[in-house]
Every structure is written in structure tokens, then in C-alpha cells.
PDB file of N, CA and C in Angstrom:
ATOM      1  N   UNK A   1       0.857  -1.173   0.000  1.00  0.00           N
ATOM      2  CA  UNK A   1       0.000   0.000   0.000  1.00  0.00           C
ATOM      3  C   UNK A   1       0.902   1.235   0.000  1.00  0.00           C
ATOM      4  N   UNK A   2       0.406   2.419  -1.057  1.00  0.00           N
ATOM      5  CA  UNK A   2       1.319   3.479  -0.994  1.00  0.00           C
ATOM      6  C   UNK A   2       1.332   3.912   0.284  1.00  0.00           C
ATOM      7  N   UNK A   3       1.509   4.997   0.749  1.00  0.00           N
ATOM      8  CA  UNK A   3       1.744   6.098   0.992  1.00  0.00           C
ATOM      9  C   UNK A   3       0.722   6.908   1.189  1.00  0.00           C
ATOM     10  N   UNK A   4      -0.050   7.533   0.015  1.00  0.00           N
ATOM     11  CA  UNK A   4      -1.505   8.048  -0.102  1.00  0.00           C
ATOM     12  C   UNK A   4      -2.427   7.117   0.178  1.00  0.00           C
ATOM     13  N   UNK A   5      -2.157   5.683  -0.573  1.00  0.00           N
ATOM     14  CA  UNK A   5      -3.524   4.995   0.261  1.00  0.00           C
ATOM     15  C   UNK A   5      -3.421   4.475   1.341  1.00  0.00           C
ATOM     16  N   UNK A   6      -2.475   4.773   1.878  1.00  0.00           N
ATOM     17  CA  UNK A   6      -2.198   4.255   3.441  1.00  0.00           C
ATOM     18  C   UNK A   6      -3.152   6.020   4.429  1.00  0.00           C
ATOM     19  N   UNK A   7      -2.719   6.731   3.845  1.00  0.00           N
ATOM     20  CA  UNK A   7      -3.455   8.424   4.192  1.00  0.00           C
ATOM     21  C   UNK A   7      -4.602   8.598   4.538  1.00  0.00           C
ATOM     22  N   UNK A   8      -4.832   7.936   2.832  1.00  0.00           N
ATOM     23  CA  UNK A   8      -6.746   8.023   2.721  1.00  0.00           C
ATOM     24  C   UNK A   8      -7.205   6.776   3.478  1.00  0.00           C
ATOM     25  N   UNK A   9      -6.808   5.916   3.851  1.00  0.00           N
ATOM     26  CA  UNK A   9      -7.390   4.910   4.471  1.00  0.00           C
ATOM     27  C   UNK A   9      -7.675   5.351   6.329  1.00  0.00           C
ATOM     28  N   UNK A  10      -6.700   6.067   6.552  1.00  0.00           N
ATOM     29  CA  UNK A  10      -6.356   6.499   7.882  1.00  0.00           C
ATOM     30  C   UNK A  10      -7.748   7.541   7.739  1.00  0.00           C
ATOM     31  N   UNK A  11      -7.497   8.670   6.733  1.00  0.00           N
ATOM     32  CA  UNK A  11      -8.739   9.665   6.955  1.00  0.00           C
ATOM     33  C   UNK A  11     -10.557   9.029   7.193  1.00  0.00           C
ATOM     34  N   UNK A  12     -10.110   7.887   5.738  1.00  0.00           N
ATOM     35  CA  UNK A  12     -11.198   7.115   6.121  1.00  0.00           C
ATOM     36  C   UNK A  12     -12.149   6.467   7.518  1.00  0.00           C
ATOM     37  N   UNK A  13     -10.976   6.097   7.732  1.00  0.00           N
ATOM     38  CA  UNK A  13     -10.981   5.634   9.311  1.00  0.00           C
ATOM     39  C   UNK A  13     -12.087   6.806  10.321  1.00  0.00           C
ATOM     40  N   UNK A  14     -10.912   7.880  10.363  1.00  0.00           N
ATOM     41  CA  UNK A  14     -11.082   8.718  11.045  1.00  0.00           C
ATOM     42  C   UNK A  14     -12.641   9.445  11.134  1.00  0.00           C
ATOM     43  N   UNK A  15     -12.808   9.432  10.025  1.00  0.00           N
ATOM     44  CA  UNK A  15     -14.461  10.115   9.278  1.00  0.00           C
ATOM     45  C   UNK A  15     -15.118   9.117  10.044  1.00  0.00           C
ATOM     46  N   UNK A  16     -15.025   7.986   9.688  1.00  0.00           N
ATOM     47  CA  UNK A  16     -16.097   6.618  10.365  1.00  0.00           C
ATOM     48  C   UNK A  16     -16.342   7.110  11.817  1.00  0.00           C
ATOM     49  N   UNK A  17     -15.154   7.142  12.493  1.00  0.00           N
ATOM     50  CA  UNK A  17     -15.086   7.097  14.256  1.00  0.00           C
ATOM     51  C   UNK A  17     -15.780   8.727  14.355  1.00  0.00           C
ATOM     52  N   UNK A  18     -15.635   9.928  13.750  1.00  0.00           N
ATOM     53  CA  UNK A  18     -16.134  10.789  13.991  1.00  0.00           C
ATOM     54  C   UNK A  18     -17.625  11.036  13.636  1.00  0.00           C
ATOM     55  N   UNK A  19     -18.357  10.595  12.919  1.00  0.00           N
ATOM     56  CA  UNK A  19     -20.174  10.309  12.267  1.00  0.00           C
ATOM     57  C   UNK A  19     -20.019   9.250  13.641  1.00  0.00           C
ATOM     58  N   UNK A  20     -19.662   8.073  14.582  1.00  0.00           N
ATOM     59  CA  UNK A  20     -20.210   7.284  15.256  1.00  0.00           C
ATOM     60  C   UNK A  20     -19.990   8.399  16.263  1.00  0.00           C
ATOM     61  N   UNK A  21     -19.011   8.881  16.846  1.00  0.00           N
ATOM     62  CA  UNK A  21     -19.042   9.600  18.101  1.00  0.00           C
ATOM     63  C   UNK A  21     -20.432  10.717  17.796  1.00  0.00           C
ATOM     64  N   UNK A  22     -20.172  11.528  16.581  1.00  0.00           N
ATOM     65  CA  UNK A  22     -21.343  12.362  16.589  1.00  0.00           C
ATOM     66  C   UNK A  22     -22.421  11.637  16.706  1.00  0.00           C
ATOM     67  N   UNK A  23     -22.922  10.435  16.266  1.00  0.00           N
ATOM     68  CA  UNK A  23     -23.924   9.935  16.729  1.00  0.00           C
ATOM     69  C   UNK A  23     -24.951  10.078  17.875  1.00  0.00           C
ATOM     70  N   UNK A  24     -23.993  10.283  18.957  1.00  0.00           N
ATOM     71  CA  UNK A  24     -24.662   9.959  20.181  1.00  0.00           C
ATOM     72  C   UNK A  24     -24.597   8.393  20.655  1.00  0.00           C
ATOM     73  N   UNK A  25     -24.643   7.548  19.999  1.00  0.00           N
ATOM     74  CA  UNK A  25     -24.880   6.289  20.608  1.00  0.00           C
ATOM     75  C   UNK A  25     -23.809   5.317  21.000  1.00  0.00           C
ATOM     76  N   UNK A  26     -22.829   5.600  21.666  1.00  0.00           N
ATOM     77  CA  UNK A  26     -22.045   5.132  22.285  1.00  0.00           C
ATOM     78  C   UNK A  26     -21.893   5.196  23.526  1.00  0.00           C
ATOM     79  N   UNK A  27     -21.578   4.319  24.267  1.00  0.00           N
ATOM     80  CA  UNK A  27     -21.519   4.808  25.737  1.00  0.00           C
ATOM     81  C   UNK A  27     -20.244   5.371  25.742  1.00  0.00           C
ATOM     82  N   UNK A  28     -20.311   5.962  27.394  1.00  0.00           N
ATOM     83  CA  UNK A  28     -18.831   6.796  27.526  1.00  0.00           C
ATOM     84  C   UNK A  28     -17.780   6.107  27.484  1.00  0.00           C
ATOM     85  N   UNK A  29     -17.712   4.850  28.034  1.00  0.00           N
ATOM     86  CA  UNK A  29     -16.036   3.761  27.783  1.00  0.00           C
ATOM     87  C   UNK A  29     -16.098   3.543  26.483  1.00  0.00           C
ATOM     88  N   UNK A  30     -16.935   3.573  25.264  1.00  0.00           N
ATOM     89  CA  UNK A  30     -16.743   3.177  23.932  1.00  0.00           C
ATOM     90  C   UNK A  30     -16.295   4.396  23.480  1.00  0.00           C
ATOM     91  N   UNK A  31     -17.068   5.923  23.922  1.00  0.00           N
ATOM     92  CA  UNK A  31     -16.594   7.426  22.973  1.00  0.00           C
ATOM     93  C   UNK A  31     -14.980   7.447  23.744  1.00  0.00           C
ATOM     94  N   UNK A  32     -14.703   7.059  25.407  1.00  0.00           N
ATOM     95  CA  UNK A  32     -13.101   7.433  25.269  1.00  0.00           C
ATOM     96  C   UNK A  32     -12.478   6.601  24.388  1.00  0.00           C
ATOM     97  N   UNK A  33     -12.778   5.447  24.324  1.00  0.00           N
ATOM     98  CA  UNK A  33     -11.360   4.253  23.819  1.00  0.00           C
ATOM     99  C   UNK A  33     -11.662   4.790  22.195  1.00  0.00           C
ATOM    100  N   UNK A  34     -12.254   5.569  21.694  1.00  0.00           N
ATOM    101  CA  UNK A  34     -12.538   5.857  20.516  1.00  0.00           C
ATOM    102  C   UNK A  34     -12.025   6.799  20.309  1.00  0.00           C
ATOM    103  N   UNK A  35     -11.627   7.758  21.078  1.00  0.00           N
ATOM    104  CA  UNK A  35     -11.367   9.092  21.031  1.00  0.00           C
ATOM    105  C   UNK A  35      -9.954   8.297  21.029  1.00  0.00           C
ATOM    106  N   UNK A  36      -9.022   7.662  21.883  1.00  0.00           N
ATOM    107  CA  UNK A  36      -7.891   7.537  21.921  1.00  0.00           C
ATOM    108  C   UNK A  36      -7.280   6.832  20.567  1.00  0.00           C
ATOM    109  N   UNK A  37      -8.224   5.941  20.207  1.00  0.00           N
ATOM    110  CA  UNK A  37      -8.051   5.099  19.002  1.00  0.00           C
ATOM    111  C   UNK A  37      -7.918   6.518  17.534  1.00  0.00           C
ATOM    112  N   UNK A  38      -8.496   7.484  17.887  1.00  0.00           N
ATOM    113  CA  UNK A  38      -8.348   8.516  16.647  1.00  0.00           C
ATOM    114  C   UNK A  38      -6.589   9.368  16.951  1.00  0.00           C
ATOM    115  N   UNK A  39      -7.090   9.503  18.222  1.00  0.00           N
ATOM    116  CA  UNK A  39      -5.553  10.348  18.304  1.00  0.00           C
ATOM    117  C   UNK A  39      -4.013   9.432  18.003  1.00  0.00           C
ATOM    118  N   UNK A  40      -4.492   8.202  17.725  1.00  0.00           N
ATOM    119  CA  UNK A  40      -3.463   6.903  17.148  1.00  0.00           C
ATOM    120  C   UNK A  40      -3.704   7.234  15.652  1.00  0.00           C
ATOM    121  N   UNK A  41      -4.697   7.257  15.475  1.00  0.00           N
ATOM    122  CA  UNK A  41      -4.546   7.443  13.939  1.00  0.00           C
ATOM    123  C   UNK A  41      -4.569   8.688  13.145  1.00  0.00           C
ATOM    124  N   UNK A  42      -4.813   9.564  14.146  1.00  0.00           N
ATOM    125  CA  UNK A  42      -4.417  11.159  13.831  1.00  0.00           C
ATOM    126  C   UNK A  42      -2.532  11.498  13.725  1.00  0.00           C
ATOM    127  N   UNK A  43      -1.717  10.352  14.761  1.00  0.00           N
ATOM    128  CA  UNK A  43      -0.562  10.372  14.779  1.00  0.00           C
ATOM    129  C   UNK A  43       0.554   9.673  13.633  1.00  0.00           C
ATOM    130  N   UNK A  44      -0.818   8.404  13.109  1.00  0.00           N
ATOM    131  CA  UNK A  44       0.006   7.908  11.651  1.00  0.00           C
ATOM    132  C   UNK A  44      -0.448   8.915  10.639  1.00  0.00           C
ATOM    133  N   UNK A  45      -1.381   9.565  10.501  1.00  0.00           N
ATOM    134  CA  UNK A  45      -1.896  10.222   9.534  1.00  0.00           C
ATOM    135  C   UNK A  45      -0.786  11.550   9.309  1.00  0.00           C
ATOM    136  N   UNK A  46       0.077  11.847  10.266  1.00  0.00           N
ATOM    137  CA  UNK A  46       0.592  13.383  10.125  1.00  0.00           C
ATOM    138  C   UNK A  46       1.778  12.321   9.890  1.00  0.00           C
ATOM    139  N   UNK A  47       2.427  11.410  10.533  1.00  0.00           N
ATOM    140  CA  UNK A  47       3.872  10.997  10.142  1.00  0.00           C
ATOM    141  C   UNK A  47       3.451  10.508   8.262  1.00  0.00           C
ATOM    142  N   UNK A  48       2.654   9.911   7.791  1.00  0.00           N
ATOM    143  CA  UNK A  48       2.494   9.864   6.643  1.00  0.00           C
ATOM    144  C   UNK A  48       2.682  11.347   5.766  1.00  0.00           C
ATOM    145  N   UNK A  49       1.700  12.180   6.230  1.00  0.00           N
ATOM    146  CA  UNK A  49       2.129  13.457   5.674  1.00  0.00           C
ATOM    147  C   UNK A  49       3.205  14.164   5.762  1.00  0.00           C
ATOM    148  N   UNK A  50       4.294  13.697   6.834  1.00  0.00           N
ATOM    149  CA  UNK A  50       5.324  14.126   7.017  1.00  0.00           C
ATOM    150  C   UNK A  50       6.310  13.283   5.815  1.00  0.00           C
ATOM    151  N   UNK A  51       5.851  12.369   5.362  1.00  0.00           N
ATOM    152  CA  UNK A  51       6.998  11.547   4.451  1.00  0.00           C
ATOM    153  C   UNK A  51       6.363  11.862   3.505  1.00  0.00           C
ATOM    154  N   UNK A  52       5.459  12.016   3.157  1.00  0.00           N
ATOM    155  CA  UNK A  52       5.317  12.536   1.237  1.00  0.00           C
ATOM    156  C   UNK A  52       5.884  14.015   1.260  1.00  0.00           C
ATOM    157  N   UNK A  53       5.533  15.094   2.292  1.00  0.00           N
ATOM    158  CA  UNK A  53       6.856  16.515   2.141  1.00  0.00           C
ATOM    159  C   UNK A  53       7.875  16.476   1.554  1.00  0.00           C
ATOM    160  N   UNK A  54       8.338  15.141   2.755  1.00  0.00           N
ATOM    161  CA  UNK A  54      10.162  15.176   2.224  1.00  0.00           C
ATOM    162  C   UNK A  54       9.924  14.612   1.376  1.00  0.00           C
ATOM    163  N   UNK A  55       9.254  13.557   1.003  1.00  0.00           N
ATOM    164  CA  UNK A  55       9.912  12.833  -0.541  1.00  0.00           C
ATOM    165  C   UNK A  55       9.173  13.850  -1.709  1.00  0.00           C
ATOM    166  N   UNK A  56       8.202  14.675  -1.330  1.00  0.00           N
ATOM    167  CA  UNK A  56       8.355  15.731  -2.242  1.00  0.00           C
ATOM    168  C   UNK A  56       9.209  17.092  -2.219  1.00  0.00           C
ATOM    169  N   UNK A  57       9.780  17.094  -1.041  1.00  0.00           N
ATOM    170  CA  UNK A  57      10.817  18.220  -1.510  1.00  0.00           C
ATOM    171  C   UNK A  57      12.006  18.077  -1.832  1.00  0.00           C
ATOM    172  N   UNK A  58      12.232  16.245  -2.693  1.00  0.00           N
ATOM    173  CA  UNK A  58      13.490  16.193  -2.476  1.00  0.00           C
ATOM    174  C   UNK A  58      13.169  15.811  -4.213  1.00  0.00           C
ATOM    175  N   UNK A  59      12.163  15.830  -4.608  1.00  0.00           N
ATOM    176  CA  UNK A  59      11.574  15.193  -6.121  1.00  0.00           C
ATOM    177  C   UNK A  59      11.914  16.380  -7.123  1.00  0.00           C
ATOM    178  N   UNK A  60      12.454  16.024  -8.336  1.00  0.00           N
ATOM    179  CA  UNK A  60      13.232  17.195  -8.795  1.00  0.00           C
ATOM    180  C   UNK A  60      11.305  17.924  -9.745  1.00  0.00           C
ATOM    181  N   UNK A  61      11.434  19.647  -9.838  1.00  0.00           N
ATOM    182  CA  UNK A  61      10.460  19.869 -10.156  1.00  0.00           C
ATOM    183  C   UNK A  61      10.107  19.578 -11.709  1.00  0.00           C
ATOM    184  N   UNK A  62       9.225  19.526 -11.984  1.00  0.00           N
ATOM    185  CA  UNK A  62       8.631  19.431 -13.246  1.00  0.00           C
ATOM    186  C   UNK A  62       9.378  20.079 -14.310  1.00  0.00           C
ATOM    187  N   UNK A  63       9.599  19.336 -15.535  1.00  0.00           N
ATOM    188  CA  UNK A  63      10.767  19.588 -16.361  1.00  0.00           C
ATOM    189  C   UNK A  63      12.554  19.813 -15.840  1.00  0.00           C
ATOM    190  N   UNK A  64      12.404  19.752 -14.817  1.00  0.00           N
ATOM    191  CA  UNK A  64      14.050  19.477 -14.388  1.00  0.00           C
ATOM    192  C   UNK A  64      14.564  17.905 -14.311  1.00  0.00           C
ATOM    193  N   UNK A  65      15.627  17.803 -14.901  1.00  0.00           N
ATOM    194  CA  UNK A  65      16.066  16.678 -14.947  1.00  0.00           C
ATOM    195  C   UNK A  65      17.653  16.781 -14.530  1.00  0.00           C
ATOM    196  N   UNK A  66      17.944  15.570 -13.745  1.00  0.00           N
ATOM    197  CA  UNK A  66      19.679  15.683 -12.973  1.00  0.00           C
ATOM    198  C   UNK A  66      20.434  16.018 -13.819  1.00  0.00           C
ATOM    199  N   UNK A  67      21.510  16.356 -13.494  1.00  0.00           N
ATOM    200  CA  UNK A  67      22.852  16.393 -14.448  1.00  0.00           C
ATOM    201  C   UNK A  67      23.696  15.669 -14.131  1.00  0.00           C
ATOM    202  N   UNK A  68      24.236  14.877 -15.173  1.00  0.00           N
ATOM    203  CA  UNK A  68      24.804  13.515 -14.957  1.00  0.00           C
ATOM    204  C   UNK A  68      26.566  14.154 -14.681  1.00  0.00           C
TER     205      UNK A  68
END
């Protein structure tokens, strides 16, 4: 799995757990361990975004090519 679909899968995630918490219908030990379970995946979601940066600021720009 890339990179991005490792991202979008995480956001995915995240959307799900946030429509159930807005719900209302969880009890309170299900909305904390839920809440903690997002801030886990709020934490892969930014280190992911942190590695497509660098591997895009290290990607030569559009029409540049190395010099051998």
C-alpha cells in the first residue's frame, strides 16, 4: 500500500469514528477508547504526511532533470 492509500485509508478511518461519536450512541467507555483510538490514527496520519513533504521536496520539479 502506498503512501496516499495508506493516508486516505487512515482519513477514512477517522471520518467513520467521527459520524459514530457524533452519533450519540455510544456509551462513555466506547466514545473514550474511541477518542484515543483517533488520536493513534491522527498520529500515523501526520507521520504519513510528514513523508510525502520530504519525498516531495526532495523530487526534482517538473521539467528538471539531474545532471549527470
Amino acid at each position: 500500500m502506498s503512501s496516499v492509500e495508506h493516508l486516505d485509508d487512515l482519513i477514512s478511518r477517522l471520518e467513520r469514528a467521527a459520524e459514530q461519536l457524533r452519533s450519540g450512541e455510544c456509551s462513555p467507555d466506547a466514545a473514550a477508547t474511541m477518542v484515543e483510538d483517533c488520536a493513534a490514527l491522527a498520529t500515523q496520519a501526520a507521520a504519513e504526511l510528514e513523508q510525502l513533504a520530504r519525498a516531495e521536496a526532495f523530487a526534482p520539479a517538473p521539467g528538471q532533470d539531474t545532471l549527470l
